[in-house]
Protein backbone atom coordinates (compact mmCIF):
# COMPACT_ATOMS: atom_id res chain seq x y z
CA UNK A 1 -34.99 -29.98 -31.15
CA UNK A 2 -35.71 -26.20 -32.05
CA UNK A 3 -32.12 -25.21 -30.53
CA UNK A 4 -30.51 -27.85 -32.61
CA UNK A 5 -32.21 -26.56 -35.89
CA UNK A 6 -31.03 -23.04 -34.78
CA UNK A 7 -27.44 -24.25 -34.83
CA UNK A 8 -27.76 -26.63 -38.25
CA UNK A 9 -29.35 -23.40 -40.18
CA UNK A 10 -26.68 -21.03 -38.52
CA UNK A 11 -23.85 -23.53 -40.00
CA UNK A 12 -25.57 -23.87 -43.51
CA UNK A 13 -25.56 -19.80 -43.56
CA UNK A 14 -22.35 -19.18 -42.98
CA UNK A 15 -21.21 -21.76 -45.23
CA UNK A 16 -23.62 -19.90 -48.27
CA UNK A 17 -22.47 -16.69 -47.04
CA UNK A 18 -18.51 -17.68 -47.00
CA UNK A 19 -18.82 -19.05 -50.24
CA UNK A 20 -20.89 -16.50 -51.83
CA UNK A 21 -18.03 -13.95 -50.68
CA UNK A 22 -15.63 -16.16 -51.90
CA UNK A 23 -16.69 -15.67 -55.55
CA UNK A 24 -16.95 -12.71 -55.41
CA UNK A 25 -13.53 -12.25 -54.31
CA UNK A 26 -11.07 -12.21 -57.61
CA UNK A 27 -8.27 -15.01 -55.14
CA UNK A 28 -11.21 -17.14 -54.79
CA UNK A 29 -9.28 -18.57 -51.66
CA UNK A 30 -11.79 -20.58 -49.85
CA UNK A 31 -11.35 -23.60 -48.30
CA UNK A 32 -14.13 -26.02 -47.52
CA UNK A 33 -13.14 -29.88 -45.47
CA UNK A 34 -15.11 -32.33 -44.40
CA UNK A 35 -13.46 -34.59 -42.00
CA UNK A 36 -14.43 -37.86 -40.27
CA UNK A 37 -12.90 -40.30 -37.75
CA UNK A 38 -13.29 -42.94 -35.95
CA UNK A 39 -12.08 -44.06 -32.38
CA UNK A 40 -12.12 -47.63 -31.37
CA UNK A 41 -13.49 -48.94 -27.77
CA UNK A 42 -11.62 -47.77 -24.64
CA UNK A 43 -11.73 -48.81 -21.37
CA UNK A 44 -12.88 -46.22 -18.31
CA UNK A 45 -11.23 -47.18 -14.89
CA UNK A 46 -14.07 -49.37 -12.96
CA UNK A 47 -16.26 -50.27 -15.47
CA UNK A 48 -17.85 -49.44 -18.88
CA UNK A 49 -15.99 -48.73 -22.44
CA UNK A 50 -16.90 -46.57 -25.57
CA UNK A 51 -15.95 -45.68 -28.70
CA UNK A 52 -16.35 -42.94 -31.03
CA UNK A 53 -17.58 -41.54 -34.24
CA UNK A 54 -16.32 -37.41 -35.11
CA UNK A 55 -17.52 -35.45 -37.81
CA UNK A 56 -16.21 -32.13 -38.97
CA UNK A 57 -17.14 -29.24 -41.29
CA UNK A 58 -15.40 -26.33 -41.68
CA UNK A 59 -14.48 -23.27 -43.95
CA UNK A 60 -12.25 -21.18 -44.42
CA UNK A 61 -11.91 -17.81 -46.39
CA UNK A 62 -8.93 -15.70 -46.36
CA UNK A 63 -8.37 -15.34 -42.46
CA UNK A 64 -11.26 -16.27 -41.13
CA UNK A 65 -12.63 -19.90 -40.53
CA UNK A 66 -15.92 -21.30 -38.92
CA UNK A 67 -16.32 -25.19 -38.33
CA UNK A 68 -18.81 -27.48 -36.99
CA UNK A 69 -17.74 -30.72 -34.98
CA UNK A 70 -20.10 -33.50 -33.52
CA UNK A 71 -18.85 -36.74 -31.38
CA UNK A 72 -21.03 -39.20 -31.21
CA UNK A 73 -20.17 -42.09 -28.71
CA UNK A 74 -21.78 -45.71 -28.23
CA UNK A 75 -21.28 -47.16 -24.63
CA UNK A 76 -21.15 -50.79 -23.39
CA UNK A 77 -21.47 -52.58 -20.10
CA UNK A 78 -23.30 -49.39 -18.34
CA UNK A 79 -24.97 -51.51 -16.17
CA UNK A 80 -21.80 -51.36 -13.57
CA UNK A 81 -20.80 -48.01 -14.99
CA UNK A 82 -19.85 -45.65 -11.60
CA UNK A 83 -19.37 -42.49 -14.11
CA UNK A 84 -22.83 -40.71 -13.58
CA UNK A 85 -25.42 -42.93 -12.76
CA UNK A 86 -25.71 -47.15 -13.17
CA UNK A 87 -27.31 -48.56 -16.48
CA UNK A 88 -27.58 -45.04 -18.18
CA UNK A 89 -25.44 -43.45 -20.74
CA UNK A 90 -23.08 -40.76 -19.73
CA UNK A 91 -23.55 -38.66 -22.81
CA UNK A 92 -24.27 -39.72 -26.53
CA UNK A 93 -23.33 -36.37 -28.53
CA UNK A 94 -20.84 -33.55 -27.73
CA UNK A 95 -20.89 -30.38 -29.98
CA UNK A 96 -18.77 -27.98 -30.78
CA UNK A 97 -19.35 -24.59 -33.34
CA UNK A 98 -17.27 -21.45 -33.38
CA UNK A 99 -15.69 -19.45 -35.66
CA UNK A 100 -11.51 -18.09 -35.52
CA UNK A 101 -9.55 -15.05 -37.22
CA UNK A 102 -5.66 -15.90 -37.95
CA UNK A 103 -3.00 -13.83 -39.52
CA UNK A 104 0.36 -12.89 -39.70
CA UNK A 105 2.01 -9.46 -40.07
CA UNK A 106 5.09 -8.28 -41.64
CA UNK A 107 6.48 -5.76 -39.22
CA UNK A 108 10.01 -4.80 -40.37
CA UNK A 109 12.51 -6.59 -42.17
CA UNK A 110 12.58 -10.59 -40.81
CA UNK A 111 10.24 -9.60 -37.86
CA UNK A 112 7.15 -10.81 -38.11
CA UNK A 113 3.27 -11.06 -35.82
CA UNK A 114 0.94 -13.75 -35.47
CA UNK A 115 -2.64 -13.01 -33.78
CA UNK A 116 -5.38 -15.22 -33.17
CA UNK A 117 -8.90 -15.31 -32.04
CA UNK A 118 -11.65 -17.32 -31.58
CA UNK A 119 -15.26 -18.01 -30.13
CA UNK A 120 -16.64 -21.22 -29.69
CA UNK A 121 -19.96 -23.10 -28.06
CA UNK A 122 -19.45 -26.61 -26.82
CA UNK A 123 -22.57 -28.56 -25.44
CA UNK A 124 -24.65 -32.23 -25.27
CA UNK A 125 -27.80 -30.87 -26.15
CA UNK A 126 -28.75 -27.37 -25.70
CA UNK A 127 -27.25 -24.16 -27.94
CA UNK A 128 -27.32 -22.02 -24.87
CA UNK A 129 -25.40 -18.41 -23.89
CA UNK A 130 -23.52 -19.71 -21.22
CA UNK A 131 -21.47 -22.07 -22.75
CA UNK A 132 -18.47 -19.97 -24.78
CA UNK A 133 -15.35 -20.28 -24.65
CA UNK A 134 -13.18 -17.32 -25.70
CA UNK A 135 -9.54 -18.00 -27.18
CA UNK A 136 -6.98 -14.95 -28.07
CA UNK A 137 -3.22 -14.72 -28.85
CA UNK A 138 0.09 -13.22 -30.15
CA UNK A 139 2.79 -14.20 -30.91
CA UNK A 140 6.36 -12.19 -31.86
CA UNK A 141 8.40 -14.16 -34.30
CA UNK A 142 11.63 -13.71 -36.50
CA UNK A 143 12.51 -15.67 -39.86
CA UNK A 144 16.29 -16.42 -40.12
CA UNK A 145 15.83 -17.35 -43.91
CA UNK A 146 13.37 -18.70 -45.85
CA UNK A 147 14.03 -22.06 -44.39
CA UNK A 148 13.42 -21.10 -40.56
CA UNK A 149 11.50 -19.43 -38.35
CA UNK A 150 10.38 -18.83 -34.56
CA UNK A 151 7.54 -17.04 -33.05
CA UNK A 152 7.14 -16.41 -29.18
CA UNK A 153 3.95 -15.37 -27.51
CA UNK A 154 0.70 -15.79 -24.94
CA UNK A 155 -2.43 -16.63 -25.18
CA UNK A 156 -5.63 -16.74 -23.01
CA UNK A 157 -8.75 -19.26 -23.14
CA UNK A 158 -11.91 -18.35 -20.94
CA UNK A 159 -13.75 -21.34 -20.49
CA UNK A 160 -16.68 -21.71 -18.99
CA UNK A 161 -15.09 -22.67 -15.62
CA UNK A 162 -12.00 -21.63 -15.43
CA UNK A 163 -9.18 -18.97 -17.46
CA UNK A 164 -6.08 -20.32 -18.67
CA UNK A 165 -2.48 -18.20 -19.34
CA UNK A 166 -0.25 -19.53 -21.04
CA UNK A 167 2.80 -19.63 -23.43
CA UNK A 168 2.91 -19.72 -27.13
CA UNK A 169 5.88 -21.02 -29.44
CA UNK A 170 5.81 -22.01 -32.99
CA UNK A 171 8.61 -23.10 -34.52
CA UNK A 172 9.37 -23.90 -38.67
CA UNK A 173 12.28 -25.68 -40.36
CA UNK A 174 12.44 -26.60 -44.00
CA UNK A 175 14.73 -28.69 -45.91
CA UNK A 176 14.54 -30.41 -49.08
CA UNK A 177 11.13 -32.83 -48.66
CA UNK A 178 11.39 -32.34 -44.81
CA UNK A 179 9.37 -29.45 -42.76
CA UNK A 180 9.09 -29.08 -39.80
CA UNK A 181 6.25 -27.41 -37.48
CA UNK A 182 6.82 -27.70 -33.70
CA UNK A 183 4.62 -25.75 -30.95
CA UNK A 184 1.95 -26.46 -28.90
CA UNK A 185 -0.63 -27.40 -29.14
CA UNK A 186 0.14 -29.00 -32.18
CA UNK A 187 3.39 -30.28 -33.68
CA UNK A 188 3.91 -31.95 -36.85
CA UNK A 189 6.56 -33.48 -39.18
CA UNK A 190 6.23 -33.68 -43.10
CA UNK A 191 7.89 -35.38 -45.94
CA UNK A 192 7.04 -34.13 -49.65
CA UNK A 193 6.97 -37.78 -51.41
CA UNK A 194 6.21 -36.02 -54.61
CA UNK A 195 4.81 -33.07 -56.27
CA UNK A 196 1.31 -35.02 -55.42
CA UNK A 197 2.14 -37.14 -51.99
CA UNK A 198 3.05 -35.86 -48.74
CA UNK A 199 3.77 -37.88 -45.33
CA UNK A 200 2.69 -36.40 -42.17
CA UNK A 201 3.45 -37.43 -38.65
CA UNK A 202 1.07 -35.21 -35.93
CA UNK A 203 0.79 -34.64 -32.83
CA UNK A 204 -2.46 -32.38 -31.42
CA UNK A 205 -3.38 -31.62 -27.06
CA UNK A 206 -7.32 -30.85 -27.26
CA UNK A 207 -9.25 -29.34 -24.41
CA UNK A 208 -12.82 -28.50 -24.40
CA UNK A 209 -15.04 -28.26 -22.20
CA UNK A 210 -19.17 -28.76 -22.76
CA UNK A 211 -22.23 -27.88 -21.04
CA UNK A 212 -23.98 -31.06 -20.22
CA UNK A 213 -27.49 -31.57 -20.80
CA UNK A 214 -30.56 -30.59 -18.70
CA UNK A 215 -31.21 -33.92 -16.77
CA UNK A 216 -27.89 -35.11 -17.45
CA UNK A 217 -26.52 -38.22 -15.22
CA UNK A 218 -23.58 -36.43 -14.57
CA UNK A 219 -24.74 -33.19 -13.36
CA UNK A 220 -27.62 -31.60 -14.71
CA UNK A 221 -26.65 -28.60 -16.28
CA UNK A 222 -23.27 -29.04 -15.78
CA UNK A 223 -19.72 -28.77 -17.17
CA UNK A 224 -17.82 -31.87 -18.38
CA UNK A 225 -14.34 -31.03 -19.24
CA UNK A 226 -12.25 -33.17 -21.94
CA UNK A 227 -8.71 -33.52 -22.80
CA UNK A 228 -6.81 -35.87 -24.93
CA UNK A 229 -3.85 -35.86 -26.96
CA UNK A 230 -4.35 -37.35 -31.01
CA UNK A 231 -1.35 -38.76 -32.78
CA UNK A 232 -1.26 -39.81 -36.35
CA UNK A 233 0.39 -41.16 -39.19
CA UNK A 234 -1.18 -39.27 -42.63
CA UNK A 235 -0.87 -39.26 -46.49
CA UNK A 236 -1.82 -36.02 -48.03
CA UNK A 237 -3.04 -36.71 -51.82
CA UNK A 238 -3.48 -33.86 -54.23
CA UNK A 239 -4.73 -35.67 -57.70
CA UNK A 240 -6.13 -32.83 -58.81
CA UNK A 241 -4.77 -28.94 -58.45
CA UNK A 242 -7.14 -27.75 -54.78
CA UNK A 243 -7.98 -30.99 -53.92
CA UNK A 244 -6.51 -32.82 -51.05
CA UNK A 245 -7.29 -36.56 -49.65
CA UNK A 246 -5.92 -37.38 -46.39
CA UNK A 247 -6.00 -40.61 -44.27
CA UNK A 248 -4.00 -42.53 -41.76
CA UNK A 249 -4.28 -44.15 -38.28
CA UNK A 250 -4.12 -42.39 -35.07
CA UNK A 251 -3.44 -43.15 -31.04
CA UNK A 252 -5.72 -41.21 -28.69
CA UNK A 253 -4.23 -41.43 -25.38
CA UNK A 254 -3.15 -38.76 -22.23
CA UNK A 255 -7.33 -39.09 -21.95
CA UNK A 256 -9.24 -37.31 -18.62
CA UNK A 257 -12.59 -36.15 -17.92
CA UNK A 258 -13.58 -34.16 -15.21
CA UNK A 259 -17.61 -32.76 -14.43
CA UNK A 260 -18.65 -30.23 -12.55
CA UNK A 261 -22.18 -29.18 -11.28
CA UNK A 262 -23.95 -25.76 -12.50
CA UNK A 263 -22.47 -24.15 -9.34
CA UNK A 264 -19.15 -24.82 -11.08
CA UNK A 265 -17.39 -27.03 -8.37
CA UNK A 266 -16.42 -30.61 -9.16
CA UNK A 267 -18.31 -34.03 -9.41
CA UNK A 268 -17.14 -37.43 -8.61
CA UNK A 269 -13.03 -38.30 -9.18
CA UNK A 270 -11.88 -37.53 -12.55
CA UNK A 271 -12.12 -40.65 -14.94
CA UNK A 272 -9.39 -41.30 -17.27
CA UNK A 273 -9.94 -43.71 -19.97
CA UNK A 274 -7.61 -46.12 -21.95
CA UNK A 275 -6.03 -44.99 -24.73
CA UNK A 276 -7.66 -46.37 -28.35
CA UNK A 277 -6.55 -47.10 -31.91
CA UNK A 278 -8.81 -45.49 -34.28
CA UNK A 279 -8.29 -43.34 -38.22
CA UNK A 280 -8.99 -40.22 -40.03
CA UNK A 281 -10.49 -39.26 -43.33
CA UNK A 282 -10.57 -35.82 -45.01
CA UNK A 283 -11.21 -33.93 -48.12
CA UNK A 284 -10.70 -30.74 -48.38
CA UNK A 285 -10.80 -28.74 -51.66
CA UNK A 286 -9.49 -25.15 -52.26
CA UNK A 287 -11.12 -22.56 -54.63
């Protein structure tokens, strides 16, 4: 309980402290969001199904951004349940706080760099030091007009279990309503309805990877590593100049989950549940 105090009063600080920078900034270009979505009941491979509540918080000021994310899930049929142990829950809450630095730099003429970095804790229970994962990249990009663009790079992840290479491409085309943003991992598709309306179609690969609980039925102090891919269908609303509503439906599918002991070496098979329906809500407001 003390742990998770630690992290709720190290969240509300750096919101106060982003915001009191903020005004005293003359751009005032901060960026708070609060987003929440739900993910209806999916199936795991032998036995057992959940579904899932997400909450977000983040801000963002300038280049820098710092968020807070919590999953909770509700289980059924555990009784039969062969991931972690018969007739007890798997996990109820997964965690994730961290903080990122993004930019791009005008180098010469239509050449252009893009660096990012980032620090994050993922965990069930426990704020603990062994649980970061460590995200950097660059990419190289040139802008053939206003309209286009195309960025190549790498970038590295340290998890705790494993490191991760790999390449970076970011692609933008514009015309009339329509834009474009394709790279991984996320790709999306927009259509300016109006001066107040936009229609998004997204795309997002996720991978995280949390440090399990103490006495945890799937390996006490342990890893549990997540991946999914989100798709959506979303209406951006701006009634008011900084204020944006979004909503729409999403597909969670492409859905694994591996554990692994505190030694680091795998648990059990890896379980790979159905794909679920679920939707999306957030506000986000710009000052």
């Amino acid at each position: 309980m003390t742990k998770r105090c630690i992290v709720v009063f190290s969240l509300l600080f750096m919101l106060m402290a982003s915001v009191a920078t903020a005004h005293a900034d003359s751009e005032r270009n901060m960026r708070i969001s609060v987003k929440t979505s739900y993910t209806g009941e999916a199936d795991l491979e032998d036995a057992g199904s959940f579904s899932r509540t997400t909450t977000n918080i983040s801000t963002s000021w300038k280049q820098f951004s710092f968020f807070y994310h919590n999953e909770n899930y509700d289980w059924k049929d555990t009784s039969n349940l062969t991931f972690g142990e018969a007739g007890k829950k798997p996990f109820d809450n997964l965690q994730r706080i961290g903080v990122m630095y993004n930019d791009t730099y005008q180098i010469s003429g239509p050449w252009f760099a893009v660096a990012s970095l980032g620090l994050t804790s993922m965990f069930e229970e426990d704020f603990v030091n062994d649980n970061f994962t460590v995200f950097g990249g660059g990419m190289l990009g040139y802008s053939f007009s206003k309209q286009s663009s195309l960025a190549l790079g790498l970038a590295g992840i340290r998890t705790p279990l494993k490191s991760y290479v790999f390449p970076m491409i970011s692609a933008r085309y514009v015309n009339g309503p329509w834009t474009l943003l394709a790279g991984f991992p996320k790709t999306e598709v927009k259509y300016a309805y109006s001066t107040t309306l936009d229609f998004r179609a997204a795309a997002n690969y996720d991978i995280n990877v949390y440090r399990l609980r103490d006495h945890s039925p799937l390996a006490k102090e342990g890893y549990l590593d997540m991946r999914e891919v989100v798709t959506g269908l979303y209406a951006d609303w701006k009634p008011v100049a900084g204020l944006t509503i979004s909503a729409g439906p999403e597909l969670v599918w492409g859905r694994s989950m591996k554990v692994y002991n505190d030694n680091e070496d795998r648990v059990g098979d890896t379980e790979n549940p159905d794909a679920a329906w679920g939707g999306s809500l957030n506000i986000s407001y710009l000052f």
